[in-house]
N, C-alpha and C. Protein backbone atom coordinates (compact mmCIF):
# COMPACT_ATOMS: atom_id res chain seq x y z
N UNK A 1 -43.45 29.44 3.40
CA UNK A 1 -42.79 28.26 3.94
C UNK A 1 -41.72 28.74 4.93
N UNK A 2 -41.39 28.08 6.16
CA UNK A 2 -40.75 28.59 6.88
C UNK A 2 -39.20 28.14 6.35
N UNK A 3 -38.67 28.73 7.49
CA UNK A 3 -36.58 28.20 7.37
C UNK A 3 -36.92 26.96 7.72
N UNK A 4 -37.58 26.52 8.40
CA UNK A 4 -37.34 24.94 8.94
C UNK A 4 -38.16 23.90 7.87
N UNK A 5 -38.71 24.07 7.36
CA UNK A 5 -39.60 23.26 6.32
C UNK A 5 -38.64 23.31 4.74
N UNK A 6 -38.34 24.65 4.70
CA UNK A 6 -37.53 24.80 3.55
C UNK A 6 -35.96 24.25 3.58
N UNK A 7 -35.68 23.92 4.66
CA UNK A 7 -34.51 23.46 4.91
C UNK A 7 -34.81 21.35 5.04
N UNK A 8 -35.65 21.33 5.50
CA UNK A 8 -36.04 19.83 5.48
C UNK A 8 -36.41 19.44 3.92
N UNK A 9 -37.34 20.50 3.15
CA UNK A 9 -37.05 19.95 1.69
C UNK A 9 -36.25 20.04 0.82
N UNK A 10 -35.04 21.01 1.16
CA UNK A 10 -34.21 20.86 0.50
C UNK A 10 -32.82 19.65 0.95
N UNK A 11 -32.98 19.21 2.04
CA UNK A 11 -32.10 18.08 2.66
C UNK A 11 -32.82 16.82 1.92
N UNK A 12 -33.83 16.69 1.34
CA UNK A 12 -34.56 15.38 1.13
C UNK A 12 -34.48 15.51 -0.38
N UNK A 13 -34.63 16.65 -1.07
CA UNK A 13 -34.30 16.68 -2.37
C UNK A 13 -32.86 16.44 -3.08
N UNK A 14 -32.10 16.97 -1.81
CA UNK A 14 -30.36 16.41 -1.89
C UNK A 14 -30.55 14.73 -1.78
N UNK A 15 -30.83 14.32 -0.80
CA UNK A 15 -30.99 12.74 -0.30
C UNK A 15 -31.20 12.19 -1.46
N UNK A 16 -32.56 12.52 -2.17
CA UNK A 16 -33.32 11.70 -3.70
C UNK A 16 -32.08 12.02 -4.52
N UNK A 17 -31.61 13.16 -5.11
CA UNK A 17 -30.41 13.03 -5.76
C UNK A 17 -29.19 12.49 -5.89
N UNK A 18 -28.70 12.34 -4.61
CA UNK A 18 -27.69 11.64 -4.10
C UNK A 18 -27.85 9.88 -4.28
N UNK A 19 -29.32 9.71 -4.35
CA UNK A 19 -29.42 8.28 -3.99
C UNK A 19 -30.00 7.73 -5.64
N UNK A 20 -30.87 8.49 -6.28
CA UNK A 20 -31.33 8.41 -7.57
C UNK A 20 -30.47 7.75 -8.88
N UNK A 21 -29.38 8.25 -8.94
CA UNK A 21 -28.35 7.96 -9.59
C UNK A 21 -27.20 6.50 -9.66
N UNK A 22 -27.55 6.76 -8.29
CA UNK A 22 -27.31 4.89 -7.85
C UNK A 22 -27.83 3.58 -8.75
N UNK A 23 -29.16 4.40 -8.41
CA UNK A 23 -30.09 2.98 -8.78
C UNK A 23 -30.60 3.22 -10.44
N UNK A 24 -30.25 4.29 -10.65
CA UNK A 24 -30.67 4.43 -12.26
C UNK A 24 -29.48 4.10 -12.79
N UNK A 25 -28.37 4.26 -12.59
CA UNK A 25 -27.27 4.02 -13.86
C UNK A 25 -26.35 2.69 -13.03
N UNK A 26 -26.55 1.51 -12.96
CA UNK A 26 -25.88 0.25 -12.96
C UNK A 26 -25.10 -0.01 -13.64
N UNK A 27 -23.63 0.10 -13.83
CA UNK A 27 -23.17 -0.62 -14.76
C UNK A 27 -22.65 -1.66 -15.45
N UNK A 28 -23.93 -2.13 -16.75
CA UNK A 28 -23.59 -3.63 -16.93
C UNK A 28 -22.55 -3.88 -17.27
N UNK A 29 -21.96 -3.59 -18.02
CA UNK A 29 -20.23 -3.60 -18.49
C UNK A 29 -19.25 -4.39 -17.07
N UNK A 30 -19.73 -3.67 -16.08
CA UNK A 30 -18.64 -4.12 -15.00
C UNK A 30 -19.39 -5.39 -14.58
N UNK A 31 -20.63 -5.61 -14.53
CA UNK A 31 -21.51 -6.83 -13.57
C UNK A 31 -21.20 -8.11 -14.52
N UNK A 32 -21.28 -7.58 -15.86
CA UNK A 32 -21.16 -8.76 -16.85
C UNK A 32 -19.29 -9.19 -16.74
N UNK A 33 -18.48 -8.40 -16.44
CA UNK A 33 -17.13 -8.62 -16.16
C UNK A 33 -17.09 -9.69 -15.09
N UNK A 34 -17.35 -9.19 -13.81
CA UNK A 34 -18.42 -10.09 -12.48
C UNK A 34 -18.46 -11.12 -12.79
N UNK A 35 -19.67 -11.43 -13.38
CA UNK A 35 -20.71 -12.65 -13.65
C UNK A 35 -19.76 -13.22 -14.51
N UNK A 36 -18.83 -12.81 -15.88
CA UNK A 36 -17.73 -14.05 -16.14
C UNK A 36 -17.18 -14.53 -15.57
N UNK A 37 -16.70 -13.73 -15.13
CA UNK A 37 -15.28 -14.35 -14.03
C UNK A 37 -15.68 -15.30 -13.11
N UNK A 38 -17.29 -15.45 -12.73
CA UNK A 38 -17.83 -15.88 -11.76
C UNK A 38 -17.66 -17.47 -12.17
N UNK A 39 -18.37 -17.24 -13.36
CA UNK A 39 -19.05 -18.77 -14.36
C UNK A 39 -17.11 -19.49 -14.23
N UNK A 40 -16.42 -19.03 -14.58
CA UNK A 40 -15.04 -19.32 -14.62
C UNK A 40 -14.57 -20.16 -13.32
N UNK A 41 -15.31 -19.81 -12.01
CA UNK A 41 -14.99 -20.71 -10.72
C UNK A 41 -15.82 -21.63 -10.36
N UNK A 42 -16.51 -22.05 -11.69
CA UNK A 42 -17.60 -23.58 -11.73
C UNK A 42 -16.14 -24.65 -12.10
N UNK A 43 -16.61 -25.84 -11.01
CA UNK A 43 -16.30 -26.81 -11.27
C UNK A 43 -16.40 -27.45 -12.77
N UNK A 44 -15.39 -27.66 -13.38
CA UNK A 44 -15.62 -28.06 -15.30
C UNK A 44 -16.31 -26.60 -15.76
N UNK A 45 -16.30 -25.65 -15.25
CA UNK A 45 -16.49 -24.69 -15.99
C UNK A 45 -15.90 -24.07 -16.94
N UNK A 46 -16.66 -23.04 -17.82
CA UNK A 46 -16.75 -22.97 -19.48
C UNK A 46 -15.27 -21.96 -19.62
N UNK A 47 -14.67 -22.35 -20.95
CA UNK A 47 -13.72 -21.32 -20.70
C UNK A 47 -13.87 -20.93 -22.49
N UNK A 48 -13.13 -19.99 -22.59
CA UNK A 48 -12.92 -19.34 -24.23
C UNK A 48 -14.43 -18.75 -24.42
N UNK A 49 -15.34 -18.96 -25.49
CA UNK A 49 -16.09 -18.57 -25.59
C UNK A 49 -17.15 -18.83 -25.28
N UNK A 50 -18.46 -18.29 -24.51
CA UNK A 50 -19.19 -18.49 -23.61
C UNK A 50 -20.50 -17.48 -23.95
N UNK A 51 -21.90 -18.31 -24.76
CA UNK A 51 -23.08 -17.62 -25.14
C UNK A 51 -23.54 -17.39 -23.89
N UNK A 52 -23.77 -15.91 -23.62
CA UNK A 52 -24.84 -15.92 -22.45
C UNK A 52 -26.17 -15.24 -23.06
N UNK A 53 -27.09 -16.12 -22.76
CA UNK A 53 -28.64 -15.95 -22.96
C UNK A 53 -29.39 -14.53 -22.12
N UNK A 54 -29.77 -13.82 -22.65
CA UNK A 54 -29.90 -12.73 -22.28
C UNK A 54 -31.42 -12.42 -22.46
N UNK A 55 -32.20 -12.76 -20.91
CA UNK A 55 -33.38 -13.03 -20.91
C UNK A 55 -34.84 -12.08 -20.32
N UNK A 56 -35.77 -11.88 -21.44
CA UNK A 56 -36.02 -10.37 -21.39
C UNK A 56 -37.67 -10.21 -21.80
N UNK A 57 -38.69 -9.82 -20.89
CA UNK A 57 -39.75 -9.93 -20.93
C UNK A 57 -40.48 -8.48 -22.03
N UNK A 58 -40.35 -8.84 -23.01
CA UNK A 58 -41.04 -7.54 -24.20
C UNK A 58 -42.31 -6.64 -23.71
N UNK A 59 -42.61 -7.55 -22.57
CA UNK A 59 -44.06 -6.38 -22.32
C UNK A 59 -43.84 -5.45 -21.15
N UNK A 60 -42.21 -5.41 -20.52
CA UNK A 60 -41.94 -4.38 -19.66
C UNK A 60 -40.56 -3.74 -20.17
N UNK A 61 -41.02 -2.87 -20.29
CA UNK A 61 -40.15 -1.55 -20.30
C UNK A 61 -38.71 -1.75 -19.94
N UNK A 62 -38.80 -1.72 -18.97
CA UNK A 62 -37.37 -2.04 -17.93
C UNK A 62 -36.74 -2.99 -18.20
N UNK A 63 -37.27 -4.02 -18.50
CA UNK A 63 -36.58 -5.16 -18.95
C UNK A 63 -36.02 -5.36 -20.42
N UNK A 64 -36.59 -4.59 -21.13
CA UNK A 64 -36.17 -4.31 -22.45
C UNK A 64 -34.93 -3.52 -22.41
N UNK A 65 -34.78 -2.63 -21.67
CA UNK A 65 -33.73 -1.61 -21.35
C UNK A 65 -32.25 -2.38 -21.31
N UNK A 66 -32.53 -3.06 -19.72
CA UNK A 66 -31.83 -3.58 -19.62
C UNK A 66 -31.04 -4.53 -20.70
N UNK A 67 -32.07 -5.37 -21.35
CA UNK A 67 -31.26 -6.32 -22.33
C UNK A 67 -30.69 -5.53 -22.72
N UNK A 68 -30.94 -4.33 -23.95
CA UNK A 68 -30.63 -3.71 -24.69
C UNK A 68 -28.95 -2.86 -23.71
N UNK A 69 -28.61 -2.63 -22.96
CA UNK A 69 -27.71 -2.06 -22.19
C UNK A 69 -26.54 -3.49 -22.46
N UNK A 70 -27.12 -4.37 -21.58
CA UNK A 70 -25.92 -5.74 -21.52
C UNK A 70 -26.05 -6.04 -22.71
N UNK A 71 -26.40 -6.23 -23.65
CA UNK A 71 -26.48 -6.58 -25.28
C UNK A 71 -25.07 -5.30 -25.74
N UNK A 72 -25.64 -3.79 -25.44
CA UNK A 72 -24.25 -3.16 -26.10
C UNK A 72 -22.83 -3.66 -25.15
N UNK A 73 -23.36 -4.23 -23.79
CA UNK A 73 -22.05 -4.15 -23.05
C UNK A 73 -21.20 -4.98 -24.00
N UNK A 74 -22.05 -5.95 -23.89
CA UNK A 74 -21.21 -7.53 -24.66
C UNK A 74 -20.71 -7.42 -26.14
N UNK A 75 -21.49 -6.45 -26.78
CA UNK A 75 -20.96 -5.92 -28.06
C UNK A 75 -21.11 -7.64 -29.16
N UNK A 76 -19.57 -7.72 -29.55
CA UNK A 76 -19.23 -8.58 -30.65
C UNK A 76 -18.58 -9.53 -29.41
N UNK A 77 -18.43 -9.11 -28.24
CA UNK A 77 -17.32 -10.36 -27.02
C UNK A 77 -16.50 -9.61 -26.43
N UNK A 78 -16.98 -9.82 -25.50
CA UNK A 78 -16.52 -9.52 -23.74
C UNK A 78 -15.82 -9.99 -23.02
N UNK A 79 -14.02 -9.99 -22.81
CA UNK A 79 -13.32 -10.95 -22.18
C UNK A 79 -13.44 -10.87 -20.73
N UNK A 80 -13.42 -11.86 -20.15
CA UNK A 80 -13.78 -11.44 -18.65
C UNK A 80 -13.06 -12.75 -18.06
N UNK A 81 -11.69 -12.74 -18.09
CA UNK A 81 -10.76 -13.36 -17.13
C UNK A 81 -10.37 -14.71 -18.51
N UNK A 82 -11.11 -16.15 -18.24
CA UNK A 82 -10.85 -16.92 -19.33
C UNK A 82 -11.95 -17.25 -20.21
N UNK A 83 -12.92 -16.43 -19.96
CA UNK A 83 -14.13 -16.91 -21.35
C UNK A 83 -13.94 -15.05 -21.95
N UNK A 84 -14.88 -15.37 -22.75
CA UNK A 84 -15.03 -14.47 -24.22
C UNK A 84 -16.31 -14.59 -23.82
N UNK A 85 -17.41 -13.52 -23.41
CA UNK A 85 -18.69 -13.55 -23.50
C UNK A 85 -19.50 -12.89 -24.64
N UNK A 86 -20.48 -13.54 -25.02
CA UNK A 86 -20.70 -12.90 -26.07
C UNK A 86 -22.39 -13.25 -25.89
N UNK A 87 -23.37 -12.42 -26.12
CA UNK A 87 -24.99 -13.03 -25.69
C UNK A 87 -25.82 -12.82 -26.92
N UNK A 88 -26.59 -13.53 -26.71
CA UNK A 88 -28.04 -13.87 -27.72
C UNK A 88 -28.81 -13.48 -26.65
N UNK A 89 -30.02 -12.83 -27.20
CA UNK A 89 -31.11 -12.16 -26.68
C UNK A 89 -32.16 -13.25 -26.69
N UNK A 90 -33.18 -13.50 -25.68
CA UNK A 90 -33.95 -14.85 -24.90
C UNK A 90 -35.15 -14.14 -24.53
N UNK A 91 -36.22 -14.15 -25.42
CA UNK A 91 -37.48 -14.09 -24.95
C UNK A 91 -37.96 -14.61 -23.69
N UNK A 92 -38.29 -14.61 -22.03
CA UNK A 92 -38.80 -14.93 -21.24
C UNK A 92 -39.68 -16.52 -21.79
N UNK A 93 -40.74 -15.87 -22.83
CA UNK A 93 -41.61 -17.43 -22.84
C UNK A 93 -40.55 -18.34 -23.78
N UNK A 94 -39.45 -18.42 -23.94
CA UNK A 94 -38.56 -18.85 -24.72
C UNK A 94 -37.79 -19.53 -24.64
N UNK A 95 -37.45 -19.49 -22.98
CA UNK A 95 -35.95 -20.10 -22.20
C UNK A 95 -36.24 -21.81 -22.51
N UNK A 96 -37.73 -22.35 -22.22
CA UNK A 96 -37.66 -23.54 -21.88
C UNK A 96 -36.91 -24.44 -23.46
N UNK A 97 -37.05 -23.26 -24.86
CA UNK A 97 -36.79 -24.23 -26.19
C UNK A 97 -35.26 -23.45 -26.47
N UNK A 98 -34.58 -22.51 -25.62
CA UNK A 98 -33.08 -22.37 -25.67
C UNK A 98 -32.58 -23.06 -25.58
N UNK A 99 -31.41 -23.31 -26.91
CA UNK A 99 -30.06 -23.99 -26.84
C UNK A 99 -28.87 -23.19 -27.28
N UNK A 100 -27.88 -23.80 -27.27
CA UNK A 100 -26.65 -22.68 -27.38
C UNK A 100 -26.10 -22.34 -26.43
N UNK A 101 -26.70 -22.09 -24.97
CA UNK A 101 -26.31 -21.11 -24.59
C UNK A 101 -25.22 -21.87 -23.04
N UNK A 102 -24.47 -21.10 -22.63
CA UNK A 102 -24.05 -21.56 -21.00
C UNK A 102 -24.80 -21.11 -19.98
N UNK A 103 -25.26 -20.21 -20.24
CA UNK A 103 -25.80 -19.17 -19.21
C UNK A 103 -26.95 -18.48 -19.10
N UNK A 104 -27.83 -18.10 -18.48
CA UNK A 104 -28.54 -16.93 -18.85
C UNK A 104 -28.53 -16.06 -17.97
N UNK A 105 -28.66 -14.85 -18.35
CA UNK A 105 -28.52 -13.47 -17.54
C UNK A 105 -30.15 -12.56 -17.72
N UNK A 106 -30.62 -13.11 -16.41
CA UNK A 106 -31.99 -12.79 -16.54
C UNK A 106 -32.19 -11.45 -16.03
N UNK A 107 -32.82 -10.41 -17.09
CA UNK A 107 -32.95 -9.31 -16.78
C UNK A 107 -34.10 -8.66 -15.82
N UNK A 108 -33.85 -7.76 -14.26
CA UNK A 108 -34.81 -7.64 -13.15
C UNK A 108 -36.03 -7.56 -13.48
N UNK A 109 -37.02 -7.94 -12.67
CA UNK A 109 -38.55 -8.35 -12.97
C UNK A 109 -38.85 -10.10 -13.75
N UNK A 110 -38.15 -10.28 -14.10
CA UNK A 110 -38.11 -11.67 -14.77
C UNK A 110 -37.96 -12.70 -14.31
N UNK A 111 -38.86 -13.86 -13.97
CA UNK A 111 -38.58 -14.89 -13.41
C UNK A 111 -38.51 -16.28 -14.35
N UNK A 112 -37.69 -16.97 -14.89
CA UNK A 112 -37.56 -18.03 -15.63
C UNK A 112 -36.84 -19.51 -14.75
N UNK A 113 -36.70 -19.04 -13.53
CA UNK A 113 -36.18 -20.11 -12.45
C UNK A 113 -37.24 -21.89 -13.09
N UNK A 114 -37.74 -21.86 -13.19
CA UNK A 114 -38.51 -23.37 -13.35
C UNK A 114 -38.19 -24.01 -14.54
N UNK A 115 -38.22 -23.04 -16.07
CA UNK A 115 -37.55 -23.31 -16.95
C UNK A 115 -36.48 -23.69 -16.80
N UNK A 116 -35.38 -22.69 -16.14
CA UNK A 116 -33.90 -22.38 -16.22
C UNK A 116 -33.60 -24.00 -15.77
N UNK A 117 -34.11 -24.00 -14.59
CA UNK A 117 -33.64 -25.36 -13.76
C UNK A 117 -33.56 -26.31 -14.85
N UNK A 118 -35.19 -26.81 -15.38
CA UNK A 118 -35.82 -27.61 -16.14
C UNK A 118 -34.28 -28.19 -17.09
N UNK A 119 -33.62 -27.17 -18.02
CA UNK A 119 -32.76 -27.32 -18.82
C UNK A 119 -31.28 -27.44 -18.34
N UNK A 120 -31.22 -27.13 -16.84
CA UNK A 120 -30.04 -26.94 -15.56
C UNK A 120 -29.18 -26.37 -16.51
N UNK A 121 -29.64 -24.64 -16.54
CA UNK A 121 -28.85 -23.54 -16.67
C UNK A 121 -28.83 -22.59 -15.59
N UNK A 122 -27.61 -22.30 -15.56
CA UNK A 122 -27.13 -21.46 -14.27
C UNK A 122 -28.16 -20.00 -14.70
N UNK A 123 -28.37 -19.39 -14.00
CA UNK A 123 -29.04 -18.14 -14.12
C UNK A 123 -28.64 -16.77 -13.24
N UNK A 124 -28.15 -16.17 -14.09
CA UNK A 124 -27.67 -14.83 -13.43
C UNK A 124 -28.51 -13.53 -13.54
N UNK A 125 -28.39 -12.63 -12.50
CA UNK A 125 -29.56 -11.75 -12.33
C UNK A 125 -28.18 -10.49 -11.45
N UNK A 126 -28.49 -9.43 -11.70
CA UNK A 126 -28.05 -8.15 -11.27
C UNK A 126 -28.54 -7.26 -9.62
N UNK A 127 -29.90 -7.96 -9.77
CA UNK A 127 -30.66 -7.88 -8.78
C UNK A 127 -30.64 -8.98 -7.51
N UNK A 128 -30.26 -8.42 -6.22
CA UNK A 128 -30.24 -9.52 -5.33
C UNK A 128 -31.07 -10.24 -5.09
N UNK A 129 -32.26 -9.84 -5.29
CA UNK A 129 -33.44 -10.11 -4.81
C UNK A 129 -33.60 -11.76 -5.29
N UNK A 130 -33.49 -11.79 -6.59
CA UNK A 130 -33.24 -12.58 -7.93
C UNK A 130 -33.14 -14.11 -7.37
N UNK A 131 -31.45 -13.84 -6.79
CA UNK A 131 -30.65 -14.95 -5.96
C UNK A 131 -31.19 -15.28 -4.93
N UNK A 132 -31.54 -14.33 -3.78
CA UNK A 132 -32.27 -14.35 -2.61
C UNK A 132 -33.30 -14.93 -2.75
N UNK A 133 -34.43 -15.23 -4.02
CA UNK A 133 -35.71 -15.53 -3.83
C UNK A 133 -35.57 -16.85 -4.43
N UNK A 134 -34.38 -17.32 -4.96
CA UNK A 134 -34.15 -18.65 -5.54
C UNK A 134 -34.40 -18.46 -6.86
N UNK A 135 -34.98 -17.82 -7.62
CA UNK A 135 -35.39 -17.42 -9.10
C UNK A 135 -33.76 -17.51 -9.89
N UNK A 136 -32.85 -16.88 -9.17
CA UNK A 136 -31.40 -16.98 -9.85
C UNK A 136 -30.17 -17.82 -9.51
N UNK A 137 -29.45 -18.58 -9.66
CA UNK A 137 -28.63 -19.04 -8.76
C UNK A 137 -27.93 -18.26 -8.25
N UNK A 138 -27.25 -16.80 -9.60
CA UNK A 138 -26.08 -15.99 -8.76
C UNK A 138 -26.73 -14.59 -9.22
N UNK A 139 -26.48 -13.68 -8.31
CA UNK A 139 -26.94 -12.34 -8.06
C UNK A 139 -25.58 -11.66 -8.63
N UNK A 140 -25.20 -10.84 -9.42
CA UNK A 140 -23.52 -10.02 -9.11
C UNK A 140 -24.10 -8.68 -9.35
N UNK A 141 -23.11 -7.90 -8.77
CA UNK A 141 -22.93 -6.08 -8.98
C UNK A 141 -21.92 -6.17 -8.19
N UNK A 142 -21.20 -4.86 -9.18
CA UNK A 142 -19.99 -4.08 -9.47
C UNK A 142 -19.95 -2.86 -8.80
N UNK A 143 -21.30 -2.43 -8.19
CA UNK A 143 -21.47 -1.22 -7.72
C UNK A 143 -22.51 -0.74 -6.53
N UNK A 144 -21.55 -0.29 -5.68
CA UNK A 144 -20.69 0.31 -5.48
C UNK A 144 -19.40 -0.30 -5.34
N UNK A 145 -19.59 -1.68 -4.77
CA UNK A 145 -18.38 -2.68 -4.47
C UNK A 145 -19.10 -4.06 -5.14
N UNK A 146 -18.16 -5.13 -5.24
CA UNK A 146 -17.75 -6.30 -6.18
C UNK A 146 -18.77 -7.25 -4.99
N UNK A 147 -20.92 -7.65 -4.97
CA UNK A 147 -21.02 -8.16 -4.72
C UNK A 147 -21.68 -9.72 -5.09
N UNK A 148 -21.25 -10.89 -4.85
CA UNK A 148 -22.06 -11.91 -5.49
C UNK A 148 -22.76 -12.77 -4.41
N UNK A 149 -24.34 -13.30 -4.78
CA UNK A 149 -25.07 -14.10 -4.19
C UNK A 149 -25.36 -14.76 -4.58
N UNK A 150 -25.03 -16.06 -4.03
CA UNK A 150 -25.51 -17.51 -4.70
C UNK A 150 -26.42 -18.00 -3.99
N UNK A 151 -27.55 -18.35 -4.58
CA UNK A 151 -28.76 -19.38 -3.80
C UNK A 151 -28.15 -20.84 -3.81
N UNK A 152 -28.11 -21.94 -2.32
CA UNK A 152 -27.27 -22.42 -2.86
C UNK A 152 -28.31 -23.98 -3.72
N UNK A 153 -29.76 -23.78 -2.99
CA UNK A 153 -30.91 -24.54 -3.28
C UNK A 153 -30.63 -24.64 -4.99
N UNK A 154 -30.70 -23.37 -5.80
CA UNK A 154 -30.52 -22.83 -6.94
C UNK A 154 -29.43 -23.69 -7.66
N UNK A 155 -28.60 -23.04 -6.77
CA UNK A 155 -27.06 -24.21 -7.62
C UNK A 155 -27.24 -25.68 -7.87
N UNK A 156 -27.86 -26.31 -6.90
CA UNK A 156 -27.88 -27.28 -6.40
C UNK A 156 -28.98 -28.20 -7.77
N UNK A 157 -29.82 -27.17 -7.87
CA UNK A 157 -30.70 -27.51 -8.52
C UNK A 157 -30.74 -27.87 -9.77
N UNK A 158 -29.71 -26.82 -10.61
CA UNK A 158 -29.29 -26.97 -12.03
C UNK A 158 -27.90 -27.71 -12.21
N UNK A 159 -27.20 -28.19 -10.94
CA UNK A 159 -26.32 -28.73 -10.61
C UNK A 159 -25.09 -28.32 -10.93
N UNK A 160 -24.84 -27.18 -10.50
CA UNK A 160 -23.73 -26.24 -9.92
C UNK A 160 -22.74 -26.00 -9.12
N UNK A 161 -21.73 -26.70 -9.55
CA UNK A 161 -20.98 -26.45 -7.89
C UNK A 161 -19.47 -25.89 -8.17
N UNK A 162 -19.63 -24.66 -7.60
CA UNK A 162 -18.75 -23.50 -7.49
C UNK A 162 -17.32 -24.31 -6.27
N UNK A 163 -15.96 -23.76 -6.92
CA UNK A 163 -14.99 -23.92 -6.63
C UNK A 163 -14.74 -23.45 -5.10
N UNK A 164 -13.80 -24.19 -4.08
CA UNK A 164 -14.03 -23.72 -2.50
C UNK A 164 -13.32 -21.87 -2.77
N UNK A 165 -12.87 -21.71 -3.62
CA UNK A 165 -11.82 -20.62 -3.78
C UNK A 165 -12.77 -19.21 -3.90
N UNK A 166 -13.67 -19.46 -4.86
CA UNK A 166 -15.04 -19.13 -4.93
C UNK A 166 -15.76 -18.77 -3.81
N UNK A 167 -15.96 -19.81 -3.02
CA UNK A 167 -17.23 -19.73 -2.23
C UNK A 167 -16.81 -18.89 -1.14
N UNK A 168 -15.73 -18.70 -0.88
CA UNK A 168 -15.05 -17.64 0.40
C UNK A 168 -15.34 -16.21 -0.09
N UNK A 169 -15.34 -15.88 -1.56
CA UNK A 169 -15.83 -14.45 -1.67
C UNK A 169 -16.77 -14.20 -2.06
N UNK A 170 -18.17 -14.82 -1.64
CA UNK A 170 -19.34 -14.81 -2.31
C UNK A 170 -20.04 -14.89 -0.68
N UNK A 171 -21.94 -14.51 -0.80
CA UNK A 171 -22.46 -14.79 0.19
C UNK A 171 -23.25 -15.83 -0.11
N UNK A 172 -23.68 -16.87 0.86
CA UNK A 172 -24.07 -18.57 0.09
C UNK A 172 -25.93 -17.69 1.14
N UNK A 173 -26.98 -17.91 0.20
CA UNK A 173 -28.14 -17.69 0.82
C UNK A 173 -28.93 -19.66 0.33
């Protein structure tokens, strides 16, 4: 292998490393901090203690993970500004006969948007894509920086309407 080939795979094997770590270790702890504080700048929104539905497709991998991650984040209750979060775990084919809950925090790959609406629960997702595709109303991450996306079709839908104070630090898709 020459200097120039060996030097291009080792710049690309730095790159995958550098970038790998990003996307493998998310941390829910801070997104679920996020996503309270978020629910907190709903109009009549929930304060003190606050079930979030924690919604999770058993036949993928990843999605199991995930619950299982935001499940230890939330522990026994999670203060995050003026609610106390605390979650119950939500089978995907499940959402439409959920009660209890304020919220659900739908874990990536998962789409429950038709249900969610159906019962007009807000739906939170980690993944932008989530919010962006209308499947979530609000998208949040903590990382690298503090971002949130609200669909506003989404909001609209489960009948949602976020505080003007709110809507200045958020992106409205």
């Amino acid at each position: 292998m020459s200097k120039r080939n060996t030097r291009g795979a080792v710049a690309l094997c730095a790159l995958t490393l550098s970038v790998a770590p990003l996307s493998a270790h998310a941390d829910a702890a801070k997104d679920l901090q996020v996503a309270g504080r978020a629910l907190t700048f709903l109009e009549n929104g929930p304060t003190g203690k606050v079930v979030l539905g924690v919604v999770f497709d058993p036949s993928k991998p990843a999605s199991v993970s995930e619950k299982n991650a935001v499940m230890a984040a939330i522990g026994g209750g999670m203060s995050a500004g003026a609610v106390t979060l605390t979650a119950k775990p939500v089978e995907a084919s499940a959402v439409s006969g959920v009660s209890g809950v304020a919220a659900l925090y739908v874990t990536t790959g998962v789409n429950v948007g038709a249900a969610a609406k159906a019962k007009k629960l807000i739906t939170i997702g980690s993944d932008t894509s989530c919010a962006t595709s209308g499947a979530c109303v609000m998208s949040v991450s903590a990382d690298p920086k503090v971002e949130i996306v609200v669909n506003r079709a989404a909001a609209a839908a489960v009948g949602a309407v976020f505080k003007a104070a709110f809507r200045m630090m958020i992106r409205e898709v």
